[in-house]
PDB file of N, CA and C in Angstrom:
ATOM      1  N   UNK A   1     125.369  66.744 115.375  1.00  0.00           N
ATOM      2  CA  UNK A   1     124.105  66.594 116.067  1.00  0.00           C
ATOM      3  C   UNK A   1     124.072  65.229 116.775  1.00  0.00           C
ATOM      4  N   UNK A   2     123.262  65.035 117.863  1.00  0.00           N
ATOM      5  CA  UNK A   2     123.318  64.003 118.719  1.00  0.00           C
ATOM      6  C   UNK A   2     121.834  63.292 118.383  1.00  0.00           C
ATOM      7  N   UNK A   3     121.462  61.852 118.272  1.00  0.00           N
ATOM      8  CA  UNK A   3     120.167  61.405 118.923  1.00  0.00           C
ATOM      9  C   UNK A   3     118.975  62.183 119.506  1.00  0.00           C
ATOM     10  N   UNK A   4     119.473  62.973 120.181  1.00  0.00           N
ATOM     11  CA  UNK A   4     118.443  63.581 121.261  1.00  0.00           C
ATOM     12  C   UNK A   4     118.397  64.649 121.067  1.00  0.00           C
ATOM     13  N   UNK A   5     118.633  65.388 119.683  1.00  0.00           N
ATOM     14  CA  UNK A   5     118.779  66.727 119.318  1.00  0.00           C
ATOM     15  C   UNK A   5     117.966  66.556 117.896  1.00  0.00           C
ATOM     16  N   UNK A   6     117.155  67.572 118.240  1.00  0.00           N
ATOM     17  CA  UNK A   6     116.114  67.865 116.910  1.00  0.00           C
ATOM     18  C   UNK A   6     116.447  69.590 116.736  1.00  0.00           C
ATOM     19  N   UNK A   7     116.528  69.942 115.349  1.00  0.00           N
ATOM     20  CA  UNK A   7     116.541  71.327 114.952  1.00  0.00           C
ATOM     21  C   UNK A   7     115.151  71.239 113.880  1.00  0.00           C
ATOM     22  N   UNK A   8     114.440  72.455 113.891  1.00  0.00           N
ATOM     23  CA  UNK A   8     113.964  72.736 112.454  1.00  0.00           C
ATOM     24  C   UNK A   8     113.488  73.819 112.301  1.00  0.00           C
ATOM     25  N   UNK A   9     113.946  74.200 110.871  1.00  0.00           N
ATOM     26  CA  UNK A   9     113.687  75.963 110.572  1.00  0.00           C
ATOM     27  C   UNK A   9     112.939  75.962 109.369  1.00  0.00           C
ATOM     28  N   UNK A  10     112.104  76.922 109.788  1.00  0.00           N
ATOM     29  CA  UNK A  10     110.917  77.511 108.756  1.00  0.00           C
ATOM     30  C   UNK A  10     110.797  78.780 108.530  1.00  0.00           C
ATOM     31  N   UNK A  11     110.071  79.217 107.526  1.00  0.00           N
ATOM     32  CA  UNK A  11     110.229  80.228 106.482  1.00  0.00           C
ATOM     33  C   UNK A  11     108.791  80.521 106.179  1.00  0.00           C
ATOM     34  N   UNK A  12     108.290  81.828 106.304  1.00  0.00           N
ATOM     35  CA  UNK A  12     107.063  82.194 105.655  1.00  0.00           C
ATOM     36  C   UNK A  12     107.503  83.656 104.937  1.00  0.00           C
ATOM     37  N   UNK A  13     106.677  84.123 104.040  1.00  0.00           N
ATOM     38  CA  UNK A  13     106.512  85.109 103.314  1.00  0.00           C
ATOM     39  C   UNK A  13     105.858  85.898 102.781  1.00  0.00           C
ATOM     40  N   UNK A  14     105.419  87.123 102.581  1.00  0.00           N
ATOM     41  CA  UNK A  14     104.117  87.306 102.364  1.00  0.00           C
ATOM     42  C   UNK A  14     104.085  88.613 101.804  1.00  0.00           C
ATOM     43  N   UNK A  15     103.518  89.116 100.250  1.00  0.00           N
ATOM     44  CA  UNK A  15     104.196  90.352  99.808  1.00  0.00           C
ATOM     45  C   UNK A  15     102.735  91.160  99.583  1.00  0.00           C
ATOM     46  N   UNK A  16     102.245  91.818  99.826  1.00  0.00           N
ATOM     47  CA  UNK A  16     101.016  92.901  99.538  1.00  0.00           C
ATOM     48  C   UNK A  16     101.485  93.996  98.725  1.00  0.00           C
ATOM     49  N   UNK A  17     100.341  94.478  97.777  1.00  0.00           N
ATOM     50  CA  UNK A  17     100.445  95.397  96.361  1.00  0.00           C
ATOM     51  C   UNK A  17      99.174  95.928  96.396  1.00  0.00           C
ATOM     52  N   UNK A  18      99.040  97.403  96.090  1.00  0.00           N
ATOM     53  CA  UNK A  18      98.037  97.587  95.754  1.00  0.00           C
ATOM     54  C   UNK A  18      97.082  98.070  96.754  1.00  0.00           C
ATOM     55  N   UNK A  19      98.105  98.555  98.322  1.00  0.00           N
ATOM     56  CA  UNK A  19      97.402  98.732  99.544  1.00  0.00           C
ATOM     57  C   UNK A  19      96.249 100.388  99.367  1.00  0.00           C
ATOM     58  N   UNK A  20      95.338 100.637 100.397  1.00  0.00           N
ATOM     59  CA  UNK A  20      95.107 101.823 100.182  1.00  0.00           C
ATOM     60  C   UNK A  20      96.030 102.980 100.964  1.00  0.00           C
ATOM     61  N   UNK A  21      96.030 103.755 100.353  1.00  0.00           N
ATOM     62  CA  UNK A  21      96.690 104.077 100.977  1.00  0.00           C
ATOM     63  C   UNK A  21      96.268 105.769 101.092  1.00  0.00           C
ATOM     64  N   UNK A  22      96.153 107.123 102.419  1.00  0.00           N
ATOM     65  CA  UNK A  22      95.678 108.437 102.462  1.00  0.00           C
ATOM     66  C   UNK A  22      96.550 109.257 102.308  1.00  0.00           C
ATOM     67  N   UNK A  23      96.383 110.417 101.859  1.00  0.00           N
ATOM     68  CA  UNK A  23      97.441 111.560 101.418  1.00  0.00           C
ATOM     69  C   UNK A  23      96.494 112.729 102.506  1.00  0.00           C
ATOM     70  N   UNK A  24      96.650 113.677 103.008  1.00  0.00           N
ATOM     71  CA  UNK A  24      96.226 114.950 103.006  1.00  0.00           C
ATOM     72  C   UNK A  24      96.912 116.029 102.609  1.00  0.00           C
ATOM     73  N   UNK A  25      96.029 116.701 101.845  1.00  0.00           N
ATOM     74  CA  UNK A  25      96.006 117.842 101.043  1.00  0.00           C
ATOM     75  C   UNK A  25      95.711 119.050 101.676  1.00  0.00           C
ATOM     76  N   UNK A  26      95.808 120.487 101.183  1.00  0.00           N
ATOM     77  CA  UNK A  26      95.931 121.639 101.837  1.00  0.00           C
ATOM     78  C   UNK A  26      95.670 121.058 103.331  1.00  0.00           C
ATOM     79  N   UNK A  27      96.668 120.954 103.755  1.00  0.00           N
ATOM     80  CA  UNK A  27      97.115 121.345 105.289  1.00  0.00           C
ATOM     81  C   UNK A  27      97.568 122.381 105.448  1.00  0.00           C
ATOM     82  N   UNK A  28      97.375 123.297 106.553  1.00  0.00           N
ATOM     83  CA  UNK A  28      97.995 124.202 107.174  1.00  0.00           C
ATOM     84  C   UNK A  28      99.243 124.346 107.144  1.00  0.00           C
ATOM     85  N   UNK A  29     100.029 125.218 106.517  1.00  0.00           N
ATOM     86  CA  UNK A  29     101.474 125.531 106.724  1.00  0.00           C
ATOM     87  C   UNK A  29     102.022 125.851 107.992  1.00  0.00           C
ATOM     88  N   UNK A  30     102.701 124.776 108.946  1.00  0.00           N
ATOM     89  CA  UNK A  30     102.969 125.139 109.954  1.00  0.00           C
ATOM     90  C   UNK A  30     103.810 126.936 110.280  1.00  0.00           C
ATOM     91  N   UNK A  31     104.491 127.217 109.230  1.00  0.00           N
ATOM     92  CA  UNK A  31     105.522 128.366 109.331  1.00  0.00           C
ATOM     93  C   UNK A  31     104.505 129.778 109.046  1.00  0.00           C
ATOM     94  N   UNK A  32     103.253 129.651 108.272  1.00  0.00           N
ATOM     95  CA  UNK A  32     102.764 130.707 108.270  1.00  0.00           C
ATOM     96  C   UNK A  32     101.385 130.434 108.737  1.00  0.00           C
ATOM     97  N   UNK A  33     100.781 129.482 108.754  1.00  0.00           N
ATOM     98  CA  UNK A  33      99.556 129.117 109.866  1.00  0.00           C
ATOM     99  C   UNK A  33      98.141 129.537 109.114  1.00  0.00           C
ATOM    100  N   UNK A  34      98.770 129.347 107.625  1.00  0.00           N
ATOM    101  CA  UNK A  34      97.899 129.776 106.478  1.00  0.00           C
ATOM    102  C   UNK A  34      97.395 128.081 105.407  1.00  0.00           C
ATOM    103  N   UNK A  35      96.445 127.804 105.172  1.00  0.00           N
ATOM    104  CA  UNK A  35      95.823 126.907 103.880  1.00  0.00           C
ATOM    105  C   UNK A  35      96.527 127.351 102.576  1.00  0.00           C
ATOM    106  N   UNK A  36      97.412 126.203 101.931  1.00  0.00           N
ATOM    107  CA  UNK A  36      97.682 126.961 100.319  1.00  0.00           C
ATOM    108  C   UNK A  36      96.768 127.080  99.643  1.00  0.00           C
ATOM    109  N   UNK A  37      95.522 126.782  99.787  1.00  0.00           N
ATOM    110  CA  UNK A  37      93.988 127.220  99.468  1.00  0.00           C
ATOM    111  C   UNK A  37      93.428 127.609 100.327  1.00  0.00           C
ATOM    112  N   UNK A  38      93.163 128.711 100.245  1.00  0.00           N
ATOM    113  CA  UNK A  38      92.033 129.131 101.365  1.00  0.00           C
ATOM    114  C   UNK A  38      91.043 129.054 101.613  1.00  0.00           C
ATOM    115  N   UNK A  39      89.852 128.848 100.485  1.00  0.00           N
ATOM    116  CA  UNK A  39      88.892 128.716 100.273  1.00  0.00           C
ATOM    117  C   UNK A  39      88.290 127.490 100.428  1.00  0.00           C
ATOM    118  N   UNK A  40      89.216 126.731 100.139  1.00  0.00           N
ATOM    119  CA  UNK A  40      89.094 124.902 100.368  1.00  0.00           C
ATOM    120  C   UNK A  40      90.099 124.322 101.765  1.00  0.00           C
ATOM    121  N   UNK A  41      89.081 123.201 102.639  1.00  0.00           N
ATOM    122  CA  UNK A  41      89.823 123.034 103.747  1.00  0.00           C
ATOM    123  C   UNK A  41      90.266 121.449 103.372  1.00  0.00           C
ATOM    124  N   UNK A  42      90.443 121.123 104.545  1.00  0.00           N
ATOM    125  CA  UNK A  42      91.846 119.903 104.660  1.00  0.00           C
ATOM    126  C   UNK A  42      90.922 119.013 103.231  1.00  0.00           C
ATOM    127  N   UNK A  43      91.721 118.475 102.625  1.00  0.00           N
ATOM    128  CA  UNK A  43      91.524 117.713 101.618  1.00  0.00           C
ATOM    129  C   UNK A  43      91.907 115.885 101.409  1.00  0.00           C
ATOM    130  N   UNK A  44      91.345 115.064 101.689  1.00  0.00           N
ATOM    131  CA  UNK A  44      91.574 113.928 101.348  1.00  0.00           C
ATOM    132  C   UNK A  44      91.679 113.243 100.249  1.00  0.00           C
ATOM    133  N   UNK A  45      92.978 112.304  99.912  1.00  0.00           N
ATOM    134  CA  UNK A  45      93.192 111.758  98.855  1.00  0.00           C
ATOM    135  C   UNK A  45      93.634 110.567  99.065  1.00  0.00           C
ATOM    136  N   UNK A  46      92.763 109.545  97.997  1.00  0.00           N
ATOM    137  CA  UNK A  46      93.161 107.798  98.544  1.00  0.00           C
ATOM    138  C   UNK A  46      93.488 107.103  97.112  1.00  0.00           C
ATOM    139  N   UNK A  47      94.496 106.375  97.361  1.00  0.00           N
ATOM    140  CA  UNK A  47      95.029 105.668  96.159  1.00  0.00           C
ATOM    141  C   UNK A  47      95.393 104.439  96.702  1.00  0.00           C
ATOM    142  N   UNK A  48      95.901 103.343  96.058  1.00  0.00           N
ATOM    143  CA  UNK A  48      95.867 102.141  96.141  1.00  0.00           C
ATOM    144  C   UNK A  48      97.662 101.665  95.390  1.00  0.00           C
ATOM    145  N   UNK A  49      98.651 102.600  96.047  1.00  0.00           N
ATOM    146  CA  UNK A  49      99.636 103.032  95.871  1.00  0.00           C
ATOM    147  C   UNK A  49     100.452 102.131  97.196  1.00  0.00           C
ATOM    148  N   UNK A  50      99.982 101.620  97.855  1.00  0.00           N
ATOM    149  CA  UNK A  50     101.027 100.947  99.199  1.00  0.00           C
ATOM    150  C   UNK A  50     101.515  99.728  98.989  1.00  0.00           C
ATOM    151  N   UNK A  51     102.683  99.630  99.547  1.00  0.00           N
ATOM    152  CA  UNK A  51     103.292  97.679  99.557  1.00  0.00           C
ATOM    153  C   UNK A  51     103.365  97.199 101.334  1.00  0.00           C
ATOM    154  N   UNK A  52     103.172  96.026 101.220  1.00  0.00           N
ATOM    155  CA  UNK A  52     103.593  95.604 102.526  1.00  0.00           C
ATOM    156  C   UNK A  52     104.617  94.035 102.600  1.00  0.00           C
ATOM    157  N   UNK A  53     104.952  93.991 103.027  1.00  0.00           N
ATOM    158  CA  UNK A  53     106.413  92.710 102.973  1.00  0.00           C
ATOM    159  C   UNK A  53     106.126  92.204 104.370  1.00  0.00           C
ATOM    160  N   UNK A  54     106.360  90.743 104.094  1.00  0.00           N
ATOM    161  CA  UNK A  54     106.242  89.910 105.702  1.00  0.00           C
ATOM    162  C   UNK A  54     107.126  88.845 105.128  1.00  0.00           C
ATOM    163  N   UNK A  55     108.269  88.561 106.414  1.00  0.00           N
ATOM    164  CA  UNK A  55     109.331  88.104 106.246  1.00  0.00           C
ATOM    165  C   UNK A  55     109.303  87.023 107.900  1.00  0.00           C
ATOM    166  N   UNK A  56     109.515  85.751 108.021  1.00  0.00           N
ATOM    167  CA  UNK A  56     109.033  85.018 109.664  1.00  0.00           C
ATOM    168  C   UNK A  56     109.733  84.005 109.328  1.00  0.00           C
ATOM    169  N   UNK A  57     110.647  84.057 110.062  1.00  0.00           N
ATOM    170  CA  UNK A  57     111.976  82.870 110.604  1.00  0.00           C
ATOM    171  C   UNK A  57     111.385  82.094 111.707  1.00  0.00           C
ATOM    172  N   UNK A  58     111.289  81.062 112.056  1.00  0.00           N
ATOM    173  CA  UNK A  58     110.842  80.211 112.710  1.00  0.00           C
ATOM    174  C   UNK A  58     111.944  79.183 112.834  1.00  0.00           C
ATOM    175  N   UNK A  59     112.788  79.070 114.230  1.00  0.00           N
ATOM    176  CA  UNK A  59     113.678  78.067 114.441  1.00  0.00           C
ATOM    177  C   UNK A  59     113.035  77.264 115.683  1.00  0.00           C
ATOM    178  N   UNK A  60     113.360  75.978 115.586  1.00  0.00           N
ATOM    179  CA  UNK A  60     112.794  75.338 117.243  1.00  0.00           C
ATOM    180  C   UNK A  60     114.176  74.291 117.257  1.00  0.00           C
ATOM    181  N   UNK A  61     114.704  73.941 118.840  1.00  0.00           N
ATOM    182  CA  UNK A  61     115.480  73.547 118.608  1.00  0.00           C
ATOM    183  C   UNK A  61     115.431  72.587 120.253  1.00  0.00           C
ATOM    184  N   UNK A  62     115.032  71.483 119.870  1.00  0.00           N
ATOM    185  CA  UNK A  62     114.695  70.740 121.169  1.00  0.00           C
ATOM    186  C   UNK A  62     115.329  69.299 121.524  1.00  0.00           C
ATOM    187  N   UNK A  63     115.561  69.385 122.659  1.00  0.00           N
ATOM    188  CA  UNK A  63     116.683  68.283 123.136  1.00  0.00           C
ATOM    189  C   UNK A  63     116.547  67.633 124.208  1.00  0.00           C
ATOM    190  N   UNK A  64     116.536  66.322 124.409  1.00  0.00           N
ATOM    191  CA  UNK A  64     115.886  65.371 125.097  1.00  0.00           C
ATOM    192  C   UNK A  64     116.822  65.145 126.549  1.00  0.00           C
ATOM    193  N   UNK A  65     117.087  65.392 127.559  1.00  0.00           N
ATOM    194  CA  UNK A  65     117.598  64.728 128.469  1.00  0.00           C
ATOM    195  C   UNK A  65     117.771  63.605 129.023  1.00  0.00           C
ATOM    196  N   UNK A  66     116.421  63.742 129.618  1.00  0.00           N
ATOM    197  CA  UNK A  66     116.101  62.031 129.969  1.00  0.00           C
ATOM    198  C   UNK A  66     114.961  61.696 128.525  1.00  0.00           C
ATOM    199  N   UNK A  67     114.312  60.171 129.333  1.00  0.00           N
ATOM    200  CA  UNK A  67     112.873  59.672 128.751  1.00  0.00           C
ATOM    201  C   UNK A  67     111.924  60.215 128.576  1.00  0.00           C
ATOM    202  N   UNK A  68     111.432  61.504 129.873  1.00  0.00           N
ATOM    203  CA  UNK A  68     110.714  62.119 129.642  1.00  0.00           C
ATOM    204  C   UNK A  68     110.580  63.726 129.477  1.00  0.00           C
ATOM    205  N   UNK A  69     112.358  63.937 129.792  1.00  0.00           N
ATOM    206  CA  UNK A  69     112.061  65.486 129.920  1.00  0.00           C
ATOM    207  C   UNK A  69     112.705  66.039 128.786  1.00  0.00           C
ATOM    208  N   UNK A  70     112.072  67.107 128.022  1.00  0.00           N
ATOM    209  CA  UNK A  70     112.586  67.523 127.364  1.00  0.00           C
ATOM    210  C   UNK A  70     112.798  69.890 127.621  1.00  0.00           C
ATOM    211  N   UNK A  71     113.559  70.051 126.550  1.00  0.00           N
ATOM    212  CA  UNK A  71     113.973  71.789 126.929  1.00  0.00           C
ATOM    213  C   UNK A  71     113.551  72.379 125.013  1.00  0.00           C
ATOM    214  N   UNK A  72     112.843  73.026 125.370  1.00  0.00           N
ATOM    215  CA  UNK A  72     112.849  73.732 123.923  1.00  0.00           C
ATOM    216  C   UNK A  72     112.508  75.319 124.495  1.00  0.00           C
ATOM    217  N   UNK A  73     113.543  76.148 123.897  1.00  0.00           N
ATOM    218  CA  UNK A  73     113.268  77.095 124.033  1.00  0.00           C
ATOM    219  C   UNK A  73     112.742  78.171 122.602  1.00  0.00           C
ATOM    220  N   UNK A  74     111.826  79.270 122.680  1.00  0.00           N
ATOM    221  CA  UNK A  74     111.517  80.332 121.776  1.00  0.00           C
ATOM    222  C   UNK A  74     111.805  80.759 121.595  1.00  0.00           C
ATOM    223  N   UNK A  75     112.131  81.442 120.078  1.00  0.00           N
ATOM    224  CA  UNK A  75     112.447  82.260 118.936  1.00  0.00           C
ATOM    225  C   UNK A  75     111.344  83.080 118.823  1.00  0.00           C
ATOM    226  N   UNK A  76     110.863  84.688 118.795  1.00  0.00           N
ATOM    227  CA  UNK A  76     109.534  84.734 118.472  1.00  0.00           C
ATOM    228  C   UNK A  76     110.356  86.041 117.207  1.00  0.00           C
ATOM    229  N   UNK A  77     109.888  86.503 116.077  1.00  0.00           N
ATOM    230  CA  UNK A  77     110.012  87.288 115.677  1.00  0.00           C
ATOM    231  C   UNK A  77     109.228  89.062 115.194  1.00  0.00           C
ATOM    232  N   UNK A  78     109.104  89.384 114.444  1.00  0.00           N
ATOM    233  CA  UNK A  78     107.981  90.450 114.462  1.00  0.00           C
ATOM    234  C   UNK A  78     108.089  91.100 113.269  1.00  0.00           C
ATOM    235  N   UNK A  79     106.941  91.108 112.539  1.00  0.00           N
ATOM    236  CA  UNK A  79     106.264  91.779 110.819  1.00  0.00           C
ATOM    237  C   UNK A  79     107.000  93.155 110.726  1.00  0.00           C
ATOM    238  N   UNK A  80     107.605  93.200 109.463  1.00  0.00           N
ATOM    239  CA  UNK A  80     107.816  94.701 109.314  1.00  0.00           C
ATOM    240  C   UNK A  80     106.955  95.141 107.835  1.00  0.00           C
ATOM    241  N   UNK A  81     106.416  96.183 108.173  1.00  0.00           N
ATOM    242  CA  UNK A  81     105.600  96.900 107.263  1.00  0.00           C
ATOM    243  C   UNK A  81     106.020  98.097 106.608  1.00  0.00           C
ATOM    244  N   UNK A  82     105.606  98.476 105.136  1.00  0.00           N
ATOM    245  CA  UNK A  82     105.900  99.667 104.913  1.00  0.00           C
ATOM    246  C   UNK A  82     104.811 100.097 103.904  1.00  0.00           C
ATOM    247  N   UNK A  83     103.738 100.955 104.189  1.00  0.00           N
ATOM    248  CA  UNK A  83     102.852 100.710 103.435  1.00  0.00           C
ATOM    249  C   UNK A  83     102.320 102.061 102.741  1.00  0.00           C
ATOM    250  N   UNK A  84     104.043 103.234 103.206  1.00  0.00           N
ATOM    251  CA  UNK A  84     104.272 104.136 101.826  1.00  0.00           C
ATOM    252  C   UNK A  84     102.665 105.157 102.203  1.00  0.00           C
ATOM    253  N   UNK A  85     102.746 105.498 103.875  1.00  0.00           N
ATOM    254  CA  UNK A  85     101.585 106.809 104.176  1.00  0.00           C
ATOM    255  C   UNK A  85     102.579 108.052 104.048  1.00  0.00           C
ATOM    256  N   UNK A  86     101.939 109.178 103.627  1.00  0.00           N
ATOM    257  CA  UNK A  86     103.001 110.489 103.269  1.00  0.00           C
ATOM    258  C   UNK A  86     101.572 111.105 104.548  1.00  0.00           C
ATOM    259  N   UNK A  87     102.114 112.231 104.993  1.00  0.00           N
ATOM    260  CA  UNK A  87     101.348 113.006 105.915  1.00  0.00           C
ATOM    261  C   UNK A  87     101.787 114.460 105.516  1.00  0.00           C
TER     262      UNK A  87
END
């Protein structure tokens, strides 16, 4: 590394439990276009059964030319979720 060279990397994290999460029940059987209950229609069900994970790399890495000019360019990243919906 040179004088005029700065690096720095960061780290966040972030774990969720306990999400809500919807089920539906007697749906329509696409193949016979029939309710496995007939009598009872679409059915909702909510539980608190989901996870979600957040994972964020953060690098910056900036370098001085002259006195006054400097170049830093962006890293941006993006959340991945999984929060375990069945349809």
């Amino acid at each position: 590394m040179t004088r005029d060279l700065v690096v720095t990397v960061g780290y966040v994290g972030n774990r969720g439990l306990k999400a809500l999460v919807l089920h539906w029940l007697n749906d329509i059987n696409p193949v016979t276009g029939l309710r496995p209950v007939s009598t009872t229609s679409r059915v909702s069900y909510q539980e608190h059964a989901g996870q979600s994970n957040y994972h964020g790399l953060q690098l910056s890495v900036k370098k001085r030319f002259q006195p006054r000019l400097y170049v830093q360019p962006a890293l941006h990243l993006r959340q991945v979720d999984r929060t375990g919906r069945h349809r």
